[in-house]
Protein backbone atom coordinates (compact mmCIF):
# COMPACT_ATOMS: atom_id res chain seq x y z
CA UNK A 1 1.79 -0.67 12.71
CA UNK A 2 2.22 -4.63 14.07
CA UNK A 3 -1.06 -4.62 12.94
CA UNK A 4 -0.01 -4.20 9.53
CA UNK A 5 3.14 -6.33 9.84
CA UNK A 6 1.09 -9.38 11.25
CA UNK A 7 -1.62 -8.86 8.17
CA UNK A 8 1.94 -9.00 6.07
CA UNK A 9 3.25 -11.49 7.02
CA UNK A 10 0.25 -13.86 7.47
CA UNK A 11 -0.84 -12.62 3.84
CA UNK A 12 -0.87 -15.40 0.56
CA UNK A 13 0.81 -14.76 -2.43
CA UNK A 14 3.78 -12.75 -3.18
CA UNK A 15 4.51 -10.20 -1.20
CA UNK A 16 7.44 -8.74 -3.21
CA UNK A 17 4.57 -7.95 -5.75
CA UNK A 18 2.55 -5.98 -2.98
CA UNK A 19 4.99 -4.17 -1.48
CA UNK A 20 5.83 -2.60 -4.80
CA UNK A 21 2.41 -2.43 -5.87
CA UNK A 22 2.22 -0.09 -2.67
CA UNK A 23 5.40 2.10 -3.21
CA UNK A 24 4.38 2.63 -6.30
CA UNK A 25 0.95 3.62 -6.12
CA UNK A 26 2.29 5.72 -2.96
CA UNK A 27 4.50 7.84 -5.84
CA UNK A 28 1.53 8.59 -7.21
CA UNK A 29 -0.57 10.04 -4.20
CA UNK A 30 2.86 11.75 -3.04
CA UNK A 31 1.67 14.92 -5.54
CA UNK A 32 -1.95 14.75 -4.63
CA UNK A 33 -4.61 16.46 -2.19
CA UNK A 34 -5.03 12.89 -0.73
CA UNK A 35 -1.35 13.11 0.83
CA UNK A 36 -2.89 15.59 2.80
CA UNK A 37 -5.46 13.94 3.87
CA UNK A 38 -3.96 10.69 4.74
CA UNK A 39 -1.14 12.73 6.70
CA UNK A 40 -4.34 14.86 8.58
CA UNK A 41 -5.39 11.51 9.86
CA UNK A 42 -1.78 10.87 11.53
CA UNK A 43 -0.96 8.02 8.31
CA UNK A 44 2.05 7.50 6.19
CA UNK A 45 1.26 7.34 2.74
CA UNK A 46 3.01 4.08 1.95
CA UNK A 47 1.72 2.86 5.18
CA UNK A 48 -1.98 3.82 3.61
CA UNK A 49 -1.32 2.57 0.61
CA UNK A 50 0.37 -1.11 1.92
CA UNK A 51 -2.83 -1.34 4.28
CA UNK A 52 -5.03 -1.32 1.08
CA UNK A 53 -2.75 -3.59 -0.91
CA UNK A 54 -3.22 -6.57 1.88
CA UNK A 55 -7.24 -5.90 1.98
CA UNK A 56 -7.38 -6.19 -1.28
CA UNK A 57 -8.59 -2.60 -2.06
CA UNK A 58 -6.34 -2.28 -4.38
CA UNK A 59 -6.30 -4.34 -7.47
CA UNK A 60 -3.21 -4.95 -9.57
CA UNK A 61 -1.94 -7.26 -12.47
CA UNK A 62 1.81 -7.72 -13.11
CA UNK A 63 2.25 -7.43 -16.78
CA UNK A 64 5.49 -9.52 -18.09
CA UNK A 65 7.59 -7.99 -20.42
């Protein structure tokens, strides 16, 4: 986990945006077969999810309404 937190924290750009990003895309895996899977490999899903946010596996816009 300070693994993460160091990639956090060291990370450009706005991290409010990521974080969300993350808990939101985490919502969406929370009814899946993928939970599973992440959970079988000893993760937290919004641990998972955050992890690919800060590599940059997952992409995102923020839309402004």
């Amino acid at each position: 986990m300070s693994i993460l937190l160091d990639k956090l924290i060291d990370k450009e750009g706005n991290i409010y945006e990521m974080t969300c990003v993350a808990i939101k895309e985490a919502n969406l895996i929370q009814g899946t077969n993928l939970k599973d899977e992440i959970e079988r490999e000893g993760e937290k899903v919004t641990t998972h999810v955050l992890d690919q946010v800060l590599n940059d596996e997952i992409k995102y816009t923020i839309s402004e309404d």
